[in-house]
N, C-alpha and C. Protein backbone atom coordinates (compact mmCIF):
# COMPACT_ATOMS: atom_id res chain seq x y z
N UNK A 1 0.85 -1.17 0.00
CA UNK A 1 0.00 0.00 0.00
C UNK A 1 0.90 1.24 0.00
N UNK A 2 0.13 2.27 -0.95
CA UNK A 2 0.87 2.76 -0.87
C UNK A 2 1.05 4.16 0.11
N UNK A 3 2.19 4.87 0.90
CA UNK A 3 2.09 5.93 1.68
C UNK A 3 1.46 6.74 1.52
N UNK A 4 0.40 7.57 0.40
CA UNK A 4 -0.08 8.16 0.35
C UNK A 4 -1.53 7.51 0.68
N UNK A 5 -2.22 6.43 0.90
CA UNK A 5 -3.28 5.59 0.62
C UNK A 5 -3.29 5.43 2.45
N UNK A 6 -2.02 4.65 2.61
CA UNK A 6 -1.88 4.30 4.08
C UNK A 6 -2.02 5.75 4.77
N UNK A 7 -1.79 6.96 4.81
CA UNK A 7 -2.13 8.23 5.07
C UNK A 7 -3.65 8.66 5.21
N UNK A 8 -4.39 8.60 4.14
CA UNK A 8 -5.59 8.61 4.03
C UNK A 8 -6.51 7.80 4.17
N UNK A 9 -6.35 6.86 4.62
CA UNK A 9 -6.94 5.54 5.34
C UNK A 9 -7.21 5.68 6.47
N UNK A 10 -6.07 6.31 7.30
CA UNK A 10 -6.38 6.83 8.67
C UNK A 10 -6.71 7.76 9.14
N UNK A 11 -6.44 9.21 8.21
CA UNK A 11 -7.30 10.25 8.38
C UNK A 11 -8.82 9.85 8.38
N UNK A 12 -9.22 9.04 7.02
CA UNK A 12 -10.79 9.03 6.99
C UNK A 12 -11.18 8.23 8.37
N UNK A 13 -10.82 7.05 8.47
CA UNK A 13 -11.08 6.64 9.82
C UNK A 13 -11.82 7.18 11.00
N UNK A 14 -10.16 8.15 11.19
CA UNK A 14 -10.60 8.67 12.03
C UNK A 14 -11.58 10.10 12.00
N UNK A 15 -11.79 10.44 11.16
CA UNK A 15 -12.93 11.63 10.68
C UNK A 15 -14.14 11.07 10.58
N UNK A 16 -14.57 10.07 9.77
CA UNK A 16 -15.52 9.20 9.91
C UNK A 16 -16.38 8.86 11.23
N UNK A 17 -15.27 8.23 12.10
CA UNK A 17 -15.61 7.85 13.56
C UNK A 17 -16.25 9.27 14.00
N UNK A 18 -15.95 10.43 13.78
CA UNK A 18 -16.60 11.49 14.46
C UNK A 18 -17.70 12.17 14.33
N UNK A 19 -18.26 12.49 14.76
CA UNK A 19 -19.62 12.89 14.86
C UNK A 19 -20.36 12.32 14.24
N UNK A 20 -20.32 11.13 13.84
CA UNK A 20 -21.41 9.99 13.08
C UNK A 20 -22.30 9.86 13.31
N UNK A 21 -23.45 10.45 12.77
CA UNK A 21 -24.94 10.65 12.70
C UNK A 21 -25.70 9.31 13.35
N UNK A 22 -25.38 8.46 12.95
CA UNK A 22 -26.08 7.11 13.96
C UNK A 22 -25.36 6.32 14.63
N UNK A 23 -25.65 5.55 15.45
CA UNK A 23 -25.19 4.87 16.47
C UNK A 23 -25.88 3.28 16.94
N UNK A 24 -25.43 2.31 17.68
CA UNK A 24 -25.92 1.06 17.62
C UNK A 24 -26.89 1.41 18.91
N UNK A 25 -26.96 2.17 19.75
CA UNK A 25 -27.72 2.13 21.10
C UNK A 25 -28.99 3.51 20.78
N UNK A 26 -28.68 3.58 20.00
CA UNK A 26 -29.83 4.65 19.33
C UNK A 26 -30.91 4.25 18.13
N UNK A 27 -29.82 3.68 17.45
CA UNK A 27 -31.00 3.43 16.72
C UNK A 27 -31.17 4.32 15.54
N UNK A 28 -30.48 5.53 15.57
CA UNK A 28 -31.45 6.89 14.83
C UNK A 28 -31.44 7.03 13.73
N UNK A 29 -32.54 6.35 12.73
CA UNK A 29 -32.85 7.05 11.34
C UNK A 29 -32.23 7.89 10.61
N UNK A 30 -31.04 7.95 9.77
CA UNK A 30 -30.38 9.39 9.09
C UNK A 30 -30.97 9.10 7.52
N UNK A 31 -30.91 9.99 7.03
CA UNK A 31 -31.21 10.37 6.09
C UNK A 31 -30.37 10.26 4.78
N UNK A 32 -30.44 9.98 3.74
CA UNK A 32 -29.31 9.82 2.81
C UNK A 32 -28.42 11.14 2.80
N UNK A 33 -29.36 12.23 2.72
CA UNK A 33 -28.62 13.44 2.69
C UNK A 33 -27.41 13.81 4.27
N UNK A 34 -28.01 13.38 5.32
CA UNK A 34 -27.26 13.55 6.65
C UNK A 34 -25.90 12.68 6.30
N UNK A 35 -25.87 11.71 5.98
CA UNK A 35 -24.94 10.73 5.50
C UNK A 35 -24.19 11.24 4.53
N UNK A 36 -25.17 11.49 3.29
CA UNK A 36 -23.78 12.73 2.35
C UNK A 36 -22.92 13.50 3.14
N UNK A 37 -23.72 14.40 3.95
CA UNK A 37 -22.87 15.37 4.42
C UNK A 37 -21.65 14.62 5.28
N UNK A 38 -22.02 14.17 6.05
CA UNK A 38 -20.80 13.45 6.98
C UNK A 38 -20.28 12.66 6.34
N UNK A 39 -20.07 12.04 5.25
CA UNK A 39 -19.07 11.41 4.66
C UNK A 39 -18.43 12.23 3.69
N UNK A 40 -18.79 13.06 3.07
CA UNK A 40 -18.57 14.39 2.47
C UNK A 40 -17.38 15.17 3.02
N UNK A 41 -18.02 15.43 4.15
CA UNK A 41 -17.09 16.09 5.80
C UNK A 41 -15.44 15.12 5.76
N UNK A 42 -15.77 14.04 5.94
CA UNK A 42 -15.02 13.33 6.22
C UNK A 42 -13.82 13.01 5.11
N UNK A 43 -14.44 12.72 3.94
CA UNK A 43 -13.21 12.76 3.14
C UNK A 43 -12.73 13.71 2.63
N UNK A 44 -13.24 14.75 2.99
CA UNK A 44 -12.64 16.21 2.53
C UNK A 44 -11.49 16.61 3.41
N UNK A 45 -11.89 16.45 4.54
CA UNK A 45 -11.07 16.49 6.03
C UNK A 45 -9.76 15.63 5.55
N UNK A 46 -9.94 14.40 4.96
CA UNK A 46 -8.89 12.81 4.96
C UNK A 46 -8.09 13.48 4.07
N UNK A 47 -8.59 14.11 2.77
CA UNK A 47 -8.12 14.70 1.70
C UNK A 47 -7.19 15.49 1.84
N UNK A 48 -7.55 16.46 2.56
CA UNK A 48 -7.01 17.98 2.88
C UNK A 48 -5.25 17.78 3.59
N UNK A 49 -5.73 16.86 4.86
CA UNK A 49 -4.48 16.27 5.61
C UNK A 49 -3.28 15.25 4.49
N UNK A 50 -3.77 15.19 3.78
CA UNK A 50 -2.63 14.39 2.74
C UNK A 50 -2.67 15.42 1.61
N UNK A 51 -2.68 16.55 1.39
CA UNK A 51 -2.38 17.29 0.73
C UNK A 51 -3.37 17.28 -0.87
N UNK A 52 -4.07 16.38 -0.81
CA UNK A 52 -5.30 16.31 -1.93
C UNK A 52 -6.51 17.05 -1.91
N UNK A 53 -7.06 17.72 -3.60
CA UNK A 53 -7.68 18.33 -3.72
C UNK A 53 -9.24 17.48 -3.46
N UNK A 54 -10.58 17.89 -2.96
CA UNK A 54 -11.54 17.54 -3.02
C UNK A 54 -12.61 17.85 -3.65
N UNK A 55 -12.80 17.05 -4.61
CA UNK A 55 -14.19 17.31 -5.82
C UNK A 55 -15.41 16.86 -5.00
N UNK A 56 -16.01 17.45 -4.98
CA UNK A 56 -17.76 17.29 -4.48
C UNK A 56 -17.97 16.32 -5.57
N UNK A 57 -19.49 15.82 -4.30
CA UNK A 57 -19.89 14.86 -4.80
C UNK A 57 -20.06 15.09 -6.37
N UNK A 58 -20.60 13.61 -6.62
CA UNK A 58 -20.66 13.65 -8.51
C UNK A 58 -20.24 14.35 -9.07
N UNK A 59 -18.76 14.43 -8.72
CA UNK A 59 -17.71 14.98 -9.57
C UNK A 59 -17.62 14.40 -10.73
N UNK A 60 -17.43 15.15 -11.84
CA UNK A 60 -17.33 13.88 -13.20
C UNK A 60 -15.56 13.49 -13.51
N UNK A 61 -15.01 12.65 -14.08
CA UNK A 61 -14.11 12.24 -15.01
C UNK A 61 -14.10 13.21 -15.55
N UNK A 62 -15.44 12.66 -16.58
CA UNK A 62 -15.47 13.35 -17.95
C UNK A 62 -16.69 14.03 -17.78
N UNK A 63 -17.24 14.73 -18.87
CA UNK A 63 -18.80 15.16 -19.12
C UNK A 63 -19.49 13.52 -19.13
N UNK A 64 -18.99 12.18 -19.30
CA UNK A 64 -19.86 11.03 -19.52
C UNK A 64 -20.70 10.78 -17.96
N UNK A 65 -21.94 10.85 -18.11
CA UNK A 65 -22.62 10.55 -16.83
C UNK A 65 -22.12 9.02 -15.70
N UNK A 66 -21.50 8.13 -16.69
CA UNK A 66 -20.84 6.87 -15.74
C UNK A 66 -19.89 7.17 -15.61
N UNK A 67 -19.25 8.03 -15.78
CA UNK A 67 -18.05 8.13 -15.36
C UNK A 67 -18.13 9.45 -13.82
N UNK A 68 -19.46 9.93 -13.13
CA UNK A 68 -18.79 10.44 -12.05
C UNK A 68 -19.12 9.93 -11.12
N UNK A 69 -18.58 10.31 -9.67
CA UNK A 69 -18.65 9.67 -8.75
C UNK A 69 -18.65 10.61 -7.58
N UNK A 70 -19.26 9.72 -6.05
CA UNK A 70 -19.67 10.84 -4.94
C UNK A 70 -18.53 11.57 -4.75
N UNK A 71 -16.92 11.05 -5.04
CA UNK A 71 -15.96 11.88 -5.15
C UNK A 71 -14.95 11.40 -5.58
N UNK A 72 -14.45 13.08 -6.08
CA UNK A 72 -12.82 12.74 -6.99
C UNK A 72 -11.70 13.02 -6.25
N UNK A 73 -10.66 12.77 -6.18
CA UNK A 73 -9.51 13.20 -5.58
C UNK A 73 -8.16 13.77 -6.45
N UNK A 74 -7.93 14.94 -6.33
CA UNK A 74 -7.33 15.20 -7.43
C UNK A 74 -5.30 15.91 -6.78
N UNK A 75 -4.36 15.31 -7.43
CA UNK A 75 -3.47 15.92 -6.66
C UNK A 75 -3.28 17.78 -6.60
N UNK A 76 -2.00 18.25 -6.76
CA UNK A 76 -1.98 19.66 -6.88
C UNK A 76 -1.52 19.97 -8.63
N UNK A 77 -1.20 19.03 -9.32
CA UNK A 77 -1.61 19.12 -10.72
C UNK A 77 -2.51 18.62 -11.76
N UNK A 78 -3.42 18.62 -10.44
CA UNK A 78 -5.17 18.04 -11.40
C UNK A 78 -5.20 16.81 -11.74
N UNK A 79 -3.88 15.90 -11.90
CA UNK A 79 -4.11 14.77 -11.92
C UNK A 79 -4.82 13.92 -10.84
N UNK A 80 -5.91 13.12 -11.26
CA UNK A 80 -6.82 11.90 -10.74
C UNK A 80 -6.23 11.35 -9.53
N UNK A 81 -5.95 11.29 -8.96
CA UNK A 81 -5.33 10.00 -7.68
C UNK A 81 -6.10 9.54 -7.12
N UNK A 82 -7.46 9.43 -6.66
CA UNK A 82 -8.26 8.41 -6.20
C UNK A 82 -10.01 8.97 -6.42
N UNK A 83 -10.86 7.85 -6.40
CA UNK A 83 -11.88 7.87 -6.57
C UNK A 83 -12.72 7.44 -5.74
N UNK A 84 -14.20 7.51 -5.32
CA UNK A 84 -14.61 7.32 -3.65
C UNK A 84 -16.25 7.26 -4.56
N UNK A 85 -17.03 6.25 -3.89
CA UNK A 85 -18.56 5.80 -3.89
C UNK A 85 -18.69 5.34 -2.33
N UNK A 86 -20.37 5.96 -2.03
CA UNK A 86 -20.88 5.12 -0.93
C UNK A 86 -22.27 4.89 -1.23
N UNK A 87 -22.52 4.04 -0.14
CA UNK A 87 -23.68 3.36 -0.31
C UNK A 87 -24.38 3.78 0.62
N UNK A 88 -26.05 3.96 0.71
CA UNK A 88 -26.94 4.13 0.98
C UNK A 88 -27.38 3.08 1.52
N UNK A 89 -27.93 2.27 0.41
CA UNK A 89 -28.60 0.96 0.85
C UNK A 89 -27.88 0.28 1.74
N UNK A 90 -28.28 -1.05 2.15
CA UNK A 90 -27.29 -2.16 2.75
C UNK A 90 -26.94 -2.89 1.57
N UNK A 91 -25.28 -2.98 1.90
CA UNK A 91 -24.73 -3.60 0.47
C UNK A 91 -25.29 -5.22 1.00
N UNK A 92 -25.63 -5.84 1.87
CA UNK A 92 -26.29 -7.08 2.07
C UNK A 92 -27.60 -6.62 3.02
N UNK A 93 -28.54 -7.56 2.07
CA UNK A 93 -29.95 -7.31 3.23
C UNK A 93 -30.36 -8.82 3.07
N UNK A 94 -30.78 -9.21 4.37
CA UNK A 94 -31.48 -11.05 4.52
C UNK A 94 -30.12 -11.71 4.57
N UNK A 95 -28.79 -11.70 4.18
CA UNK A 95 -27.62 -12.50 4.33
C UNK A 95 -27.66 -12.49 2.72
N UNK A 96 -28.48 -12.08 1.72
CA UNK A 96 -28.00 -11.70 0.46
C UNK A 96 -27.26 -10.40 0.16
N UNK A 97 -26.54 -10.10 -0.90
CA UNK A 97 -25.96 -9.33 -2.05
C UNK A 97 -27.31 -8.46 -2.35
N UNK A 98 -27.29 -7.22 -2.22
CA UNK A 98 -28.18 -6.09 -2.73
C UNK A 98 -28.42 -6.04 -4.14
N UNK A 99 -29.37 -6.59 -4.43
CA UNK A 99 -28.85 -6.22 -6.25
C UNK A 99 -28.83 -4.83 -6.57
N UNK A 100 -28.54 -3.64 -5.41
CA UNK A 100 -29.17 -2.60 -6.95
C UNK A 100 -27.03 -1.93 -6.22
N UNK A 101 -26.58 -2.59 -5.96
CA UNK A 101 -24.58 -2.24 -6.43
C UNK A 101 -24.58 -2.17 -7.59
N UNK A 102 -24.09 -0.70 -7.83
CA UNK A 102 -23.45 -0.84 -8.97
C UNK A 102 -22.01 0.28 -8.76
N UNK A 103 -21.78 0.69 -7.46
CA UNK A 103 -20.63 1.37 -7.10
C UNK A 103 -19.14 0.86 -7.43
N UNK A 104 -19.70 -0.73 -6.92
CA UNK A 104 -18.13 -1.43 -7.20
C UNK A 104 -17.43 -1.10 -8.75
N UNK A 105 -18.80 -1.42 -9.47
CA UNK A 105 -18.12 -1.71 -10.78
C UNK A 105 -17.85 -0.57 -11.78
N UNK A 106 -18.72 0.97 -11.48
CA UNK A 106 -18.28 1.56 -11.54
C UNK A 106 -16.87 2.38 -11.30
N UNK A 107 -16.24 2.15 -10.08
CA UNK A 107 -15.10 1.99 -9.66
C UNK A 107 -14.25 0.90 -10.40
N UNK A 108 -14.45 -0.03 -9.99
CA UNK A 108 -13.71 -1.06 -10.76
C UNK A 108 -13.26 -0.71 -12.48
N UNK A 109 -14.75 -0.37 -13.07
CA UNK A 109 -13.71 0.67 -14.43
C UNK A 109 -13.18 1.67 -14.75
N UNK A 110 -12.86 2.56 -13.91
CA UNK A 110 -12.01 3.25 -14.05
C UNK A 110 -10.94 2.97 -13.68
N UNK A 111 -10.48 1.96 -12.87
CA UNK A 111 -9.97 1.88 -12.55
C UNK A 111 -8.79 0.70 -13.11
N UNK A 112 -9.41 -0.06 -14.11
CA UNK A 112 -8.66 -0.86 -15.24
C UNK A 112 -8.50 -0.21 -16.29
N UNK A 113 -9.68 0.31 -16.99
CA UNK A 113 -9.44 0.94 -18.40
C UNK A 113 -9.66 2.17 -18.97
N UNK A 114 -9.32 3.37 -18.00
CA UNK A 114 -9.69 4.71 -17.97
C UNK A 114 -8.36 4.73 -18.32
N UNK A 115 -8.55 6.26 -18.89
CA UNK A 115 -7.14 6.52 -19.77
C UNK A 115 -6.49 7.54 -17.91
N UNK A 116 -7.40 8.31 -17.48
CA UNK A 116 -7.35 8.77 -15.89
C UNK A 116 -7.12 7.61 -14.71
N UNK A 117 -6.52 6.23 -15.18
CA UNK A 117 -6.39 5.70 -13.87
C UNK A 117 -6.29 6.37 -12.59
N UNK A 118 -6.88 5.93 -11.72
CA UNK A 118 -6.46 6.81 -10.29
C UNK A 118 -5.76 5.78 -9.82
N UNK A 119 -4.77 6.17 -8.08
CA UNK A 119 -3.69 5.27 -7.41
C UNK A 119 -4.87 4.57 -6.73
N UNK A 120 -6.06 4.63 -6.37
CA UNK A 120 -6.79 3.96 -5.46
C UNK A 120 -7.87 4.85 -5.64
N UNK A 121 -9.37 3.33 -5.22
CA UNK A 121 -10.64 4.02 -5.29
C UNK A 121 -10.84 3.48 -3.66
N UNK A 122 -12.27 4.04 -2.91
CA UNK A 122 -12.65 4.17 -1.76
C UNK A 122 -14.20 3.95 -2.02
N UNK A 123 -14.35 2.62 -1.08
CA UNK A 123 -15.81 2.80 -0.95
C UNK A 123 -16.31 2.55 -0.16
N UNK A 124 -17.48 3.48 0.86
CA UNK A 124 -17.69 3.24 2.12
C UNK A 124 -19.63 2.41 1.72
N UNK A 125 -20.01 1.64 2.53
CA UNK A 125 -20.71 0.92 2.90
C UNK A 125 -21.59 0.46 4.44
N UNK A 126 -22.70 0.26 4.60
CA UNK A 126 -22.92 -0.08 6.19
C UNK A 126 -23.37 -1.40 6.09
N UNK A 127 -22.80 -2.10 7.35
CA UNK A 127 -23.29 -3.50 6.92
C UNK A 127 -23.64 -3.87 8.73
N UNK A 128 -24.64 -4.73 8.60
CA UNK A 128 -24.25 -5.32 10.37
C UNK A 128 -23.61 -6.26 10.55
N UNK A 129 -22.93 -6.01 11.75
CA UNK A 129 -22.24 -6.40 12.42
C UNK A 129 -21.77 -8.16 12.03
N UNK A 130 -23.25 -8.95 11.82
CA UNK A 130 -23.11 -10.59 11.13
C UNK A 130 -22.73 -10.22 9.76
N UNK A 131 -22.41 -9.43 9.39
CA UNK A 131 -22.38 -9.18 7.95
C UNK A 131 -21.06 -8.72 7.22
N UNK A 132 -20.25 -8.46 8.02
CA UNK A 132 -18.70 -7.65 7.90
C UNK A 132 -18.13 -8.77 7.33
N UNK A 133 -17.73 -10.06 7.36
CA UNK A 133 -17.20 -10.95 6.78
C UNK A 133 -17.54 -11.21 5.70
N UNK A 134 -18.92 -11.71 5.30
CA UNK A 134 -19.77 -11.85 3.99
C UNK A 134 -19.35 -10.91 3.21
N UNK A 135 -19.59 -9.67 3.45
CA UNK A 135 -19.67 -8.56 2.96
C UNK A 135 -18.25 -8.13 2.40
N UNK A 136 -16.94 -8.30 2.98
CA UNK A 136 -15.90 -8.38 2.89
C UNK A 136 -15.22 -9.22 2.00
N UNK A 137 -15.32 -10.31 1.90
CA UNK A 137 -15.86 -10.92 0.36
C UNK A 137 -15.95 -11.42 -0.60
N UNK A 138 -17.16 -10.54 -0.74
CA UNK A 138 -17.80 -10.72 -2.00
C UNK A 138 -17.28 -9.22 -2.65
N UNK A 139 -16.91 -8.05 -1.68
CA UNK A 139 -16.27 -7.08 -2.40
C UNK A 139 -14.60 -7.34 -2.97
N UNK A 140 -13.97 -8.30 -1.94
CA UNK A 140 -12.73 -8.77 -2.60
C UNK A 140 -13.34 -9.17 -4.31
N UNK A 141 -13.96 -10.27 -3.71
CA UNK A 141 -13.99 -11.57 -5.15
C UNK A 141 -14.46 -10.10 -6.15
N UNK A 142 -15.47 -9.03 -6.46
CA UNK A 142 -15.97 -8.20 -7.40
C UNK A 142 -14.43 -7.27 -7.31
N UNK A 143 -13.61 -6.91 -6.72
CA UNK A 143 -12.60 -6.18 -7.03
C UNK A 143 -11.57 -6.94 -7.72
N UNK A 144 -11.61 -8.10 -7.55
CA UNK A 144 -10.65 -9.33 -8.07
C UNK A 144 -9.82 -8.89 -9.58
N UNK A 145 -8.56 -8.45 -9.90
CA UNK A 145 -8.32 -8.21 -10.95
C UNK A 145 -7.38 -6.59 -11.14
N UNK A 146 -8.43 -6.24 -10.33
CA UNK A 146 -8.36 -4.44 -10.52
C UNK A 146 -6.93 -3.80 -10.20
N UNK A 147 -5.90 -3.43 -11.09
CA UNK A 147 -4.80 -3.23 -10.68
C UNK A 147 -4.59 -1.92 -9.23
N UNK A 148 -5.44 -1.18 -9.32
CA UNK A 148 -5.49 -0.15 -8.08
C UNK A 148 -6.10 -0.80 -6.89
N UNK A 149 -5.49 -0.09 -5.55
CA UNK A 149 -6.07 -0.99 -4.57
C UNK A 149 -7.43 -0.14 -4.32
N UNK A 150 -8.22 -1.02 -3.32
CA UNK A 150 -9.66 -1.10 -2.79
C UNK A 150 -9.17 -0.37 -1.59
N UNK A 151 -9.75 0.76 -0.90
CA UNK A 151 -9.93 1.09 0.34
C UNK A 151 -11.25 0.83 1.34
N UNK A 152 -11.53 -0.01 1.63
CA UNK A 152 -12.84 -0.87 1.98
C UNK A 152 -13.05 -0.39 3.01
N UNK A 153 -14.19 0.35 3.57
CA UNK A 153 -14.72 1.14 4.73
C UNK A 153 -16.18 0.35 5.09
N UNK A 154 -16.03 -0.43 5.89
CA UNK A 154 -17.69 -1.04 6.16
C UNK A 154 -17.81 -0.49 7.61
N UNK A 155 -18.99 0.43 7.60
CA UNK A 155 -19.30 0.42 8.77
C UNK A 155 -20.50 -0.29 9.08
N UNK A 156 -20.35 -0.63 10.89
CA UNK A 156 -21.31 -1.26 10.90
C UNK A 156 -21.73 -1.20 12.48
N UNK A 157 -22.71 -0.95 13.06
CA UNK A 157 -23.11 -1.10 14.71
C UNK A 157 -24.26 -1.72 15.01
């Protein structure tokens, strides 16, 4: 991994962990939008501390609509260095695979055959707690191939 990745791995972490809108002893309902924002918050924060620029959400690549994503990461000469999707849904509900993913694979192509390779994509997810292993994976086995690494964020309480 690389030092710039291992850097921002632990910034988000630990930005993430903070002020996180829900909790396991609460219970509390957030909203997709409350969740934008705090993950928003968070990798902008992760970004900033490793010296990377932060594109708001559905930042594009290109003008092509599959090609943007909840965020871009861009160094200090505009070049691409990493790419970031999260999920809403539960990427597993019942002990199944969600069918409506399509973050991975979005990620996943840019990340083989974009002429913009980035050094690493990021994708955060909530899963429970019985579910972190499963869930863990089946995102390996769908990243399987992909020359950039996976920064795999499952939260879960």
């Amino acid at each position: 991994m690389s030092q710039l990745l291992n850097d921002f791995a632990r910034h988000l972490a630990s930005t993430l962990h903070q002020d996180y809108p829900a909790d396991g002893v609460n219970k509390i309902r957030v909203s997709c939008h409350e969740l934008t924002c705090h993950y928003t918050k968070a990798v902008n924060a992760a970004a900033t501390l490793v010296a990377l620029h932060f594109c708001p959400e559905e930042s594009g690549v290109t003008r092509n609509r599959r090609e943007r994503f909840d965020v871009v990461l861009r160094n200090n000469q505009g070049r691409i260095v990493g790419v970031g999707e999260w999920e809403y849904q539960r990427l597993m509900r019942s002990g199944r695979v969600s069918q409506n993913i399509n973050e991975i694979t979005k990620l996943k192509e840019i990340c083989t055959s974009h002429p913009h390779q980035p050094q690493f994509a990021c994708y955060i997810a909530d899963v429970t707690e019985q579910q972190v292993q499963a869930a863990s994976m089946l995102v390996i086995a769908l990243w399987a191939g992909t020359p950039a690494p996976l920064l795999l964020v499952l939260i879960h309480f």
